[in-house]
C-alpha atoms as a PDB file:
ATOM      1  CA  UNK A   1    -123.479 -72.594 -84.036  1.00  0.00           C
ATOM      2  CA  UNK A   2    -123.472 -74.341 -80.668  1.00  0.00           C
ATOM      3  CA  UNK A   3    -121.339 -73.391 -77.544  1.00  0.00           C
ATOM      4  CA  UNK A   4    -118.585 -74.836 -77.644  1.00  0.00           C
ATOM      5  CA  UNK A   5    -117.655 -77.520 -75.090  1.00  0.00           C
ATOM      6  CA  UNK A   6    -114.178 -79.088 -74.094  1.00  0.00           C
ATOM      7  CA  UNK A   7    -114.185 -82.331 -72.537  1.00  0.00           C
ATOM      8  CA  UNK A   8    -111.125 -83.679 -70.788  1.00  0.00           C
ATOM      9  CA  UNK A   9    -110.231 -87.963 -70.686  1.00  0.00           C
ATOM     10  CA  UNK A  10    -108.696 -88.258 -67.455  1.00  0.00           C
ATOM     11  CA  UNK A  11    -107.376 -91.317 -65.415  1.00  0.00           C
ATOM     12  CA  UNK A  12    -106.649 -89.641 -62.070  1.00  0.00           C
ATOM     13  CA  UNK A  13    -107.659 -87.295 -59.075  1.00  0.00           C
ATOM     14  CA  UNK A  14    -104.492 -85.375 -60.299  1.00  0.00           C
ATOM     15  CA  UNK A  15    -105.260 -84.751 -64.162  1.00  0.00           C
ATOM     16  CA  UNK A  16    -108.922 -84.353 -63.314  1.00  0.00           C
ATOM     17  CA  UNK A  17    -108.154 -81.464 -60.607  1.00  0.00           C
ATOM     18  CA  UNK A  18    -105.097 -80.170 -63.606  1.00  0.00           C
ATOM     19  CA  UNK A  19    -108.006 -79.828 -66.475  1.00  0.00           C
ATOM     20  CA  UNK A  20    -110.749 -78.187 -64.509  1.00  0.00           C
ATOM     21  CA  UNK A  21    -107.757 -75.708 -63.995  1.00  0.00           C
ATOM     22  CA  UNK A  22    -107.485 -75.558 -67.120  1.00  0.00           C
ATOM     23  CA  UNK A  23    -111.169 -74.321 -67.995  1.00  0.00           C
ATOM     24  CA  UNK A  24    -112.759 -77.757 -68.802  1.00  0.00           C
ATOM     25  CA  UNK A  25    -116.505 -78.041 -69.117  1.00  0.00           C
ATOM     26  CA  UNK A  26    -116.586 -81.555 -68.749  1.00  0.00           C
ATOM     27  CA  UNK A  27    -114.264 -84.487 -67.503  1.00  0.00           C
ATOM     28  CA  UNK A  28    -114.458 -87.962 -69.032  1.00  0.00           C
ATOM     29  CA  UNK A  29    -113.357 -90.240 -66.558  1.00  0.00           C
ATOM     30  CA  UNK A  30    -111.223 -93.632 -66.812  1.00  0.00           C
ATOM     31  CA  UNK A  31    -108.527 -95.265 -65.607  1.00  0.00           C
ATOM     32  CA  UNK A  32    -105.522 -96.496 -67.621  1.00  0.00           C
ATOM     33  CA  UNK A  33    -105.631 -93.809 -70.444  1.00  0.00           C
ATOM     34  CA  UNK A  34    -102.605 -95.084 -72.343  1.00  0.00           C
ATOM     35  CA  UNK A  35    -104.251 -98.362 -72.989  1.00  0.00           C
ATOM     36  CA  UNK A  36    -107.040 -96.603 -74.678  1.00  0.00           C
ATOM     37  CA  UNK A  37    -109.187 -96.223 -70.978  1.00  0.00           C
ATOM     38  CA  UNK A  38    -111.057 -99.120 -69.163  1.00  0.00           C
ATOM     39  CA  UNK A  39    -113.413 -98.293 -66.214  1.00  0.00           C
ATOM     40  CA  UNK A  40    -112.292 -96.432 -63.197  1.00  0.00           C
ATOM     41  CA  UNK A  41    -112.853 -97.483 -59.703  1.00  0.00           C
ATOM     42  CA  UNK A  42    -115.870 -95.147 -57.515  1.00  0.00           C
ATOM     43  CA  UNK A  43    -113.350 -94.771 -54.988  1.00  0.00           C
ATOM     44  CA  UNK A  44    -111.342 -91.999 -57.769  1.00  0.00           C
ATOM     45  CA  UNK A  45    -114.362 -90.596 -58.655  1.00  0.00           C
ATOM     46  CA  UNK A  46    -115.034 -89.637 -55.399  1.00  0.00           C
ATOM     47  CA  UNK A  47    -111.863 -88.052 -54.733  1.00  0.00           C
ATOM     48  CA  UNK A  48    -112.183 -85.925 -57.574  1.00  0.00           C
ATOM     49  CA  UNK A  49    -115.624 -84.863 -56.002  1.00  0.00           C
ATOM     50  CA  UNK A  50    -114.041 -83.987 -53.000  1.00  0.00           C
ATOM     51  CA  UNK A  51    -112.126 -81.116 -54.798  1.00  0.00           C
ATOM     52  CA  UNK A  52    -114.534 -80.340 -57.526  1.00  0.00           C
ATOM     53  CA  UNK A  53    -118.113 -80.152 -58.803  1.00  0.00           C
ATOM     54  CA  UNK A  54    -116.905 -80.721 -62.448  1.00  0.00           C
ATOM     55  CA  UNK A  55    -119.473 -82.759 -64.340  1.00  0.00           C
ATOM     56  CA  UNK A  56    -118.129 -86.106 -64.325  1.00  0.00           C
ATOM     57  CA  UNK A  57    -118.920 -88.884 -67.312  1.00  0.00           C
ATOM     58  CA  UNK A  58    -117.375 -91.800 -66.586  1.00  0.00           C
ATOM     59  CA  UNK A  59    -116.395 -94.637 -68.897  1.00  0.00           C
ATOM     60  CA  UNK A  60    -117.501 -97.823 -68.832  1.00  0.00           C
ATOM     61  CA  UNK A  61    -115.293-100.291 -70.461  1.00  0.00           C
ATOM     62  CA  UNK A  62    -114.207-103.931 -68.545  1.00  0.00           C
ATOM     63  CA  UNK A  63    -110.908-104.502 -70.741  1.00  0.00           C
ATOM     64  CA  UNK A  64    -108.357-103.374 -73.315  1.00  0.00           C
ATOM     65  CA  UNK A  65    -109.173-104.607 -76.685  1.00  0.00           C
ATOM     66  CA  UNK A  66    -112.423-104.849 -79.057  1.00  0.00           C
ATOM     67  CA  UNK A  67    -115.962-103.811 -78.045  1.00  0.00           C
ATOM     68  CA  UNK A  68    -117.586-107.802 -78.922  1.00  0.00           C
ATOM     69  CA  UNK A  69    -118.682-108.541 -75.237  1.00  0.00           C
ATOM     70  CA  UNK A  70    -119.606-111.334 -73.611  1.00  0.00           C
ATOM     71  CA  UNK A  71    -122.581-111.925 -71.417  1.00  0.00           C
ATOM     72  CA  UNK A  72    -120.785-111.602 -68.177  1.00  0.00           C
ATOM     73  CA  UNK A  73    -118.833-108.386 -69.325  1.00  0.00           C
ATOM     74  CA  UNK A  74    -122.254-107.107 -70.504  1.00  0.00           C
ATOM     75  CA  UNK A  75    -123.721-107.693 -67.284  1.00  0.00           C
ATOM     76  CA  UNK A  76    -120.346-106.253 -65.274  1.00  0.00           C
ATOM     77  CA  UNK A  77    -120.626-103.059 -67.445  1.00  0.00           C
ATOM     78  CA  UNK A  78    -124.618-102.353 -66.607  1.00  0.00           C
ATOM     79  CA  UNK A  79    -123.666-103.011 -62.483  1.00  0.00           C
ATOM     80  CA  UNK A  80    -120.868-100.362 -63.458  1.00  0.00           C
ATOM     81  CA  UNK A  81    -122.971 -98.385 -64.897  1.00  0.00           C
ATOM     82  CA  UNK A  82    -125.771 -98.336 -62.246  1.00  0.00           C
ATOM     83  CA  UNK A  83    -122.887 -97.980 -59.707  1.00  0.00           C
ATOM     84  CA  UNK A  84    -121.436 -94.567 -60.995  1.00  0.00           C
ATOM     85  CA  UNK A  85    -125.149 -93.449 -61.714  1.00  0.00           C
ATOM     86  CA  UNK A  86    -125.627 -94.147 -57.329  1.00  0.00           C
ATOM     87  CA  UNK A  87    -122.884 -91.808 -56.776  1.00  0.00           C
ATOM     88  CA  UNK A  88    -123.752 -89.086 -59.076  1.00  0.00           C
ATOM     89  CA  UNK A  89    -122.156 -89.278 -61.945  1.00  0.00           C
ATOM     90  CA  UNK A  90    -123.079 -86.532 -64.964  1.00  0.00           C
ATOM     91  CA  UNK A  91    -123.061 -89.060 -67.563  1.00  0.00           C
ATOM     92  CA  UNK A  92    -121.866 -92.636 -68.765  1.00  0.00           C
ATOM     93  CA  UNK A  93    -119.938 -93.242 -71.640  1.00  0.00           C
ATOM     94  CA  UNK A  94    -120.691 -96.899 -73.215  1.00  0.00           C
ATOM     95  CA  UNK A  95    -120.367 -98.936 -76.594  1.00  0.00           C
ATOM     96  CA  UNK A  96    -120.795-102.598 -77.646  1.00  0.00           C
ATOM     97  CA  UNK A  97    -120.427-104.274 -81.121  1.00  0.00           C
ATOM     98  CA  UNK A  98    -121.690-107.222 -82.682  1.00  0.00           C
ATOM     99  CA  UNK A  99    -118.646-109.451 -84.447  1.00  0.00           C
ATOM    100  CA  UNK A 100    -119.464-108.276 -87.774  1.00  0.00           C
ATOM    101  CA  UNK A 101    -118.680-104.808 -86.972  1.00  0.00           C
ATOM    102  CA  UNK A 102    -122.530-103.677 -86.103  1.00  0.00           C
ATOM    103  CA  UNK A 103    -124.017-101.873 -83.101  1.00  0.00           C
ATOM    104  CA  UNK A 104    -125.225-104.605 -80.394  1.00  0.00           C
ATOM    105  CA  UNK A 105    -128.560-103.002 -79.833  1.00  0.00           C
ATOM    106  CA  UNK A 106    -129.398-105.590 -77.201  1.00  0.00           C
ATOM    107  CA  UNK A 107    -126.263-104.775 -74.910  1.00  0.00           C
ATOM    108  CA  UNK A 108    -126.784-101.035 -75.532  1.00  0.00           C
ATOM    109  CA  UNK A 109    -130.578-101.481 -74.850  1.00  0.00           C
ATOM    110  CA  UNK A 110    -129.706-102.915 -70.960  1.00  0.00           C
ATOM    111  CA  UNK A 111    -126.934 -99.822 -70.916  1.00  0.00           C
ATOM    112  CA  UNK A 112    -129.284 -97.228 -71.485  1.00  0.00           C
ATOM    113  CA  UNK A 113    -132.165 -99.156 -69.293  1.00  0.00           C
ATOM    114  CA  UNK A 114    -128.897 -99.215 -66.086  1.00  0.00           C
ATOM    115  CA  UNK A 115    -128.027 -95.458 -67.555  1.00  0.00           C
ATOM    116  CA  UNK A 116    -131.901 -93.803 -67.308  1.00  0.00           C
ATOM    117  CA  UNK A 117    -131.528 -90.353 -66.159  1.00  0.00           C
ATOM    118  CA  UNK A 118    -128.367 -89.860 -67.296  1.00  0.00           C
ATOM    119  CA  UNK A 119    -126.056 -88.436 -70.259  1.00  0.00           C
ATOM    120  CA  UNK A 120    -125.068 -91.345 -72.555  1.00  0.00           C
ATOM    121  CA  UNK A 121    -122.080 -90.664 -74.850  1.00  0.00           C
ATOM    122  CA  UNK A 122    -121.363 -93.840 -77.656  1.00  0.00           C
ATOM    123  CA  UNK A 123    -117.572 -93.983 -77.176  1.00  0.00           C
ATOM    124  CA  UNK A 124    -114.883 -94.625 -79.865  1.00  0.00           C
ATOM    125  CA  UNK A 125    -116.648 -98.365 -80.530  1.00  0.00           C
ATOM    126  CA  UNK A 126    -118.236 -96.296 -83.290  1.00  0.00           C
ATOM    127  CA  UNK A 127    -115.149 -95.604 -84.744  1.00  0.00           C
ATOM    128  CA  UNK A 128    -114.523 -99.350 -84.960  1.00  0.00           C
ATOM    129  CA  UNK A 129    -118.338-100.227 -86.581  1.00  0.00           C
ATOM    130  CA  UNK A 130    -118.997-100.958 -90.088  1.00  0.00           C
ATOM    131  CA  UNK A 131    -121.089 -98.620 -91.110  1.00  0.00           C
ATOM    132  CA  UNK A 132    -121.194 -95.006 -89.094  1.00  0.00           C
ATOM    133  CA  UNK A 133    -124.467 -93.618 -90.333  1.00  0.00           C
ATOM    134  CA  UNK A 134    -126.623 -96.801 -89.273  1.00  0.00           C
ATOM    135  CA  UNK A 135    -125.203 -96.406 -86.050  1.00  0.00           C
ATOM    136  CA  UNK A 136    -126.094 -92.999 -86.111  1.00  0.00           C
ATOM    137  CA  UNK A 137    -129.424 -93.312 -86.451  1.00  0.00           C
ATOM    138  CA  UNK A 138    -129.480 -96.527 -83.850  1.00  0.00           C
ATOM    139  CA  UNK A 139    -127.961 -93.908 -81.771  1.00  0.00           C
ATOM    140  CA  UNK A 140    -131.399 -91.253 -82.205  1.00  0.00           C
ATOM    141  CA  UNK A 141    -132.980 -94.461 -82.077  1.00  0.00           C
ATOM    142  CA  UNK A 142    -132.135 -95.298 -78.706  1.00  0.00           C
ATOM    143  CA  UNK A 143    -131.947 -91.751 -77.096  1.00  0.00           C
ATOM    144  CA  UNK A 144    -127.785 -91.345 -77.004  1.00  0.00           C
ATOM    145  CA  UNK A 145    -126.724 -88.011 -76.283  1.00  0.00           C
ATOM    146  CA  UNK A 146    -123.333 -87.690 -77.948  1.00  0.00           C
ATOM    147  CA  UNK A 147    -120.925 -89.966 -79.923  1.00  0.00           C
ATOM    148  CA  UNK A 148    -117.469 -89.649 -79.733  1.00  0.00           C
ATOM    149  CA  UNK A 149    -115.478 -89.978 -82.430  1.00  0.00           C
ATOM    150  CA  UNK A 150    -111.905 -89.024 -84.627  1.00  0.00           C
ATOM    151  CA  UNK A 151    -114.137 -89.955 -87.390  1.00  0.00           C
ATOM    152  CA  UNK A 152    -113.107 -93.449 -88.135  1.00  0.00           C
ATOM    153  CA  UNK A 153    -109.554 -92.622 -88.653  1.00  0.00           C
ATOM    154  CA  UNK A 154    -105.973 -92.535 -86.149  1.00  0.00           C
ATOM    155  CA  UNK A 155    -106.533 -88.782 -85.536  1.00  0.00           C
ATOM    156  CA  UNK A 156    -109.826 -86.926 -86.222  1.00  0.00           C
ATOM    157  CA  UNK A 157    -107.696 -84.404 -88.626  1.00  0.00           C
ATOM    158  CA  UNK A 158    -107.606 -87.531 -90.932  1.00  0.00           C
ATOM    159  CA  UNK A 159    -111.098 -88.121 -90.146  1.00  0.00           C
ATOM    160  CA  UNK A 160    -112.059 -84.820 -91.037  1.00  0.00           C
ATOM    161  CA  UNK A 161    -114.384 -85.425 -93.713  1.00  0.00           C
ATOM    162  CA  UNK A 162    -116.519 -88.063 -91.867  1.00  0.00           C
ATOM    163  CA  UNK A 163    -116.417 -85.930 -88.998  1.00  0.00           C
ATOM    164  CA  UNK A 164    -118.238 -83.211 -90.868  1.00  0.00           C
ATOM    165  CA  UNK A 165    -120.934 -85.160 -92.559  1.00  0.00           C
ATOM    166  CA  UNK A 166    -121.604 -86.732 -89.317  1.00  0.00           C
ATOM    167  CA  UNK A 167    -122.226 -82.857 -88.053  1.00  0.00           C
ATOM    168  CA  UNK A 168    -124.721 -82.397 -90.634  1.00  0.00           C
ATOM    169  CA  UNK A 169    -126.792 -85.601 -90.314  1.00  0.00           C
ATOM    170  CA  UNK A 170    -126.851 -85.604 -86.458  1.00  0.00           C
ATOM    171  CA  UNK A 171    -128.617 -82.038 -86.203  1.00  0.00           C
ATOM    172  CA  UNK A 172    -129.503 -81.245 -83.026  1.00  0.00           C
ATOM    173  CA  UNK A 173    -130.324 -84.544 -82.053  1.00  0.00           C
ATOM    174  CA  UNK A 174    -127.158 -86.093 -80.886  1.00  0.00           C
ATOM    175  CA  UNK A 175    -123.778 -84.011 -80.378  1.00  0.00           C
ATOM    176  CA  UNK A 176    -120.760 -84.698 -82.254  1.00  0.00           C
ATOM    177  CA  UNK A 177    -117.887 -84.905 -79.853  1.00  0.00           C
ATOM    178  CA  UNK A 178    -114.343 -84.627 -81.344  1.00  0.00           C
ATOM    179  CA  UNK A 179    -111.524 -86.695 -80.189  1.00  0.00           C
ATOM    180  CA  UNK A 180    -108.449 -88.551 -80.955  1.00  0.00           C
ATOM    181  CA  UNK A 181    -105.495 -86.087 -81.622  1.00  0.00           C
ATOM    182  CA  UNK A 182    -107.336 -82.881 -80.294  1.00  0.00           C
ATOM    183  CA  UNK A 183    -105.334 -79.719 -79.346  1.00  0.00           C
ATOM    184  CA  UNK A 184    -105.818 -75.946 -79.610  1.00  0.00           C
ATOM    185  CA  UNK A 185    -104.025 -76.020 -83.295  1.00  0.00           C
ATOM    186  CA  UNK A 186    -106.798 -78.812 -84.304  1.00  0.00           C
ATOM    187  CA  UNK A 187    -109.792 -77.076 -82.572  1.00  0.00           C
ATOM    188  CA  UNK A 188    -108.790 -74.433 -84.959  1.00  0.00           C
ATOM    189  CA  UNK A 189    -108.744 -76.193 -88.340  1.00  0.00           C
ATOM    190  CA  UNK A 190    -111.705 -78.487 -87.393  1.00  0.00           C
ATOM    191  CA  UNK A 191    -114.236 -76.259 -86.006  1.00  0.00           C
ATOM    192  CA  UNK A 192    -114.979 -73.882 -89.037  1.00  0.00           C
ATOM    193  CA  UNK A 193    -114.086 -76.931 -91.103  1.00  0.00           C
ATOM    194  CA  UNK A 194    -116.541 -79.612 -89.659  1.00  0.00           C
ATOM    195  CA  UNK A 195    -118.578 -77.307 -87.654  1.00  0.00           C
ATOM    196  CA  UNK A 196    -118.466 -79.060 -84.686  1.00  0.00           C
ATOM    197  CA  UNK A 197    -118.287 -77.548 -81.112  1.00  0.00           C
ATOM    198  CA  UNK A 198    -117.612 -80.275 -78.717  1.00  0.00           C
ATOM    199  CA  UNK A 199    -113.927 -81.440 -78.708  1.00  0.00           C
ATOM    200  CA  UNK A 200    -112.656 -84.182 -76.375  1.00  0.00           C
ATOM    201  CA  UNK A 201    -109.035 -84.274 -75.661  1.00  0.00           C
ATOM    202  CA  UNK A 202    -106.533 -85.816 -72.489  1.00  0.00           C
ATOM    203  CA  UNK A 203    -103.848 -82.345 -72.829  1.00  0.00           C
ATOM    204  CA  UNK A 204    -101.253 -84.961 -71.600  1.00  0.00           C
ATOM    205  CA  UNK A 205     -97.515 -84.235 -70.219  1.00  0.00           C
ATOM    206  CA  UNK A 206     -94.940 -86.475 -69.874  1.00  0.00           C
ATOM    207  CA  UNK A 207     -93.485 -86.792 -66.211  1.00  0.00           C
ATOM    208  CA  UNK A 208     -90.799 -88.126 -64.551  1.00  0.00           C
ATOM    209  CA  UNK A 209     -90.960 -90.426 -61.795  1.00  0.00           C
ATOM    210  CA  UNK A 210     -90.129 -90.247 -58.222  1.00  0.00           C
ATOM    211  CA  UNK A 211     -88.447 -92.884 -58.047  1.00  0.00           C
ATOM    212  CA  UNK A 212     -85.113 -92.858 -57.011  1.00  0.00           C
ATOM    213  CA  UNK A 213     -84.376 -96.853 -56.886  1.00  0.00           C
ATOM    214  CA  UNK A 214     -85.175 -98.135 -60.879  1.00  0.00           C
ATOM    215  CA  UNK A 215     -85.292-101.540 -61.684  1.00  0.00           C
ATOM    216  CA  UNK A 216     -84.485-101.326 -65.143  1.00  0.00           C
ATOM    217  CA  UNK A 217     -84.898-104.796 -66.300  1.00  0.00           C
ATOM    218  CA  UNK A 218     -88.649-105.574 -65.001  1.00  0.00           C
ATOM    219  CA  UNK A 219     -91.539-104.431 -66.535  1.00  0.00           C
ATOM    220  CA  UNK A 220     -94.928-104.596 -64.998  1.00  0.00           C
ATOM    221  CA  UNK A 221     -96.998-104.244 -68.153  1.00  0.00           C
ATOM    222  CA  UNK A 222     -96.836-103.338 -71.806  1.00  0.00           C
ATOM    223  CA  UNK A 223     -93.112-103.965 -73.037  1.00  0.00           C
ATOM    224  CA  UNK A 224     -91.889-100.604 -74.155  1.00  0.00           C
ATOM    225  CA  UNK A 225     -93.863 -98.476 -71.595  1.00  0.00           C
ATOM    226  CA  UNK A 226     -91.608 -96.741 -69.268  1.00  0.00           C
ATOM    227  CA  UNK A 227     -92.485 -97.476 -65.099  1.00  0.00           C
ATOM    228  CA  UNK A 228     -90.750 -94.362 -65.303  1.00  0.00           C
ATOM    229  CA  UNK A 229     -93.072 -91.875 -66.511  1.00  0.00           C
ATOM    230  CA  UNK A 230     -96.120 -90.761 -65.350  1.00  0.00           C
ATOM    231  CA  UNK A 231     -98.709 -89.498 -67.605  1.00  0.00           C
ATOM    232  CA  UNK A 232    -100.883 -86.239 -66.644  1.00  0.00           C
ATOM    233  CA  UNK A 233    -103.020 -83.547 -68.080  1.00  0.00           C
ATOM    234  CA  UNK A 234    -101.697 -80.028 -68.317  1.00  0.00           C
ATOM    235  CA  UNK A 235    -104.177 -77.031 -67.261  1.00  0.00           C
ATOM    236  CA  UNK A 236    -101.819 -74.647 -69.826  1.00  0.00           C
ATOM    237  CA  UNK A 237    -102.916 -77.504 -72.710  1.00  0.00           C
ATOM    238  CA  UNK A 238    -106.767 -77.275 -71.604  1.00  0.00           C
ATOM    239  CA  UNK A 239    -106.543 -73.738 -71.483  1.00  0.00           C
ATOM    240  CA  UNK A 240    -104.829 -72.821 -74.726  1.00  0.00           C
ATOM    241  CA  UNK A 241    -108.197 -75.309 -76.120  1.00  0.00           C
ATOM    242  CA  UNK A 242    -110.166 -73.461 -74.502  1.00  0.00           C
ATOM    243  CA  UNK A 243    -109.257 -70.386 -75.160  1.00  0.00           C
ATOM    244  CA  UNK A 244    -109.759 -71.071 -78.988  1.00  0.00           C
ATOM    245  CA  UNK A 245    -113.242 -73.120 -78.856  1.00  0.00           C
ATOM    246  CA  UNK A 246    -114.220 -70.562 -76.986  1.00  0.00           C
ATOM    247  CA  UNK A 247    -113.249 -67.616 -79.395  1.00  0.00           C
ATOM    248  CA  UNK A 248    -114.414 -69.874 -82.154  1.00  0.00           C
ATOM    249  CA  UNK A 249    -117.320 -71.330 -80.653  1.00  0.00           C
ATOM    250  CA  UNK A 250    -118.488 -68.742 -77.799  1.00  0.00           C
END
């Protein structure tokens, strides 16, 4: 079995600094996490670096919604790409489909040309495709490291039995990287279940804002989304993970 590895999605200098607390091996980076995570600005990134020599992947996504790009978001996410990759990034973390639900080789084929030298993870776009084991071996094909996934289901517990086949036909040619749901209670069912070792999880709170003066009736973005609350990784969630991949997993 492989040594285990828990990533952390973070969308601030705060949560990143909170999960390496915590005993995270890696940090996926973002920005708006509650909208699923679009790309984060370099200026966060090097924040974080200030404080901590974490490895960093960051993701690389231009908008909320699907993963059908056109050409000028194609082009925006290789800049992106070739920006994070000046600063020092570990790794990006990068998906495209075509609109009938296949990988878009082409995009992914200028990614990984803008990503050379670094660690490419396929994000949750492959939980979106039509068919997960063709894009599994496009992935091989075109030299991705990891895919993440909750195997093609809301939470990777439902996703379970995708999850593990995808273990056994990736080998040790692309790492399996579990997210969507992940906690220490989940590490625990799905590591002897699906044998995989690399879990991806955000080990979120809930806080309250500062604010003193609310305004109540305004809302600045998705109705139904507090201004109010503030959302953050706990170190005591990324440690209680941790503590179990690592008695599971080494």
């Amino acid at each position: 079995m492989k040594k285990g590895l828990l990533e952390s999605c973070v969308d601030s200098v705060e949560s990143a600094l909170e999960a390496a607390k915590g005993g995270a091996d890696r940090l996926e980076l973002c920005a708006g996490l509650v909208i699923g995570g679009i790309t984060p600005t370099p200026a966060v990134y090097e924040e974080i670096r200030k404080y901590s020599d974490i490895p960093i992947n960051v993701l690389i996504r231009p908008r909320f919604g699907d993963f059908c790009y056109t050409d000028h978001e194609i082009e925006v996410i290789a800049s992106d790409i070739r920006t994070f990759k000046s600063l020092g990034a570990n790794g990006a973390v990068i998906g495209a489909l075509c609109p009938d639900g296949s990988l878009d080789e082409r995009a992914m084929e200028k990614f990984m040309s803008a990503a050379d030298g670094m660690s490419v993870t396929l994000h949750r776009a492959f939980d979106m495709c039509r068919d997960p084991f063709t894009v599994l071996g496009q992935s091989k094909r075109l030299g991705i490291n990891t895919i993440l996934t909750s195997g093609q289901e809301d939470s990777c517990s439902a996703g379970k039995e995708l999850i593990r086949r995808l273990v056994e036909q990736a080998g040790d040619e692309i790492d399996i990287l579990v997210g969507g749901g992940v906690n220490a209670e989940v590490i625990r069912e799905l590591c002897p279940y699906t044998k995989a070792t690399s879990f991806h999880m955000s080990g979120k709170v809930n806080l309250e804002s500062t604010m003193r003066y609310r305004k109540q009736n305004v809302h600045m973005g998705i109705p139904g989304l507090s201004e109010y609350e503030i959302y953050r990784t706990s170190a005591d969630k990324i440690r209680s993970a941790k503590n179990v991949l690592t008695e599971l997993a080494g």
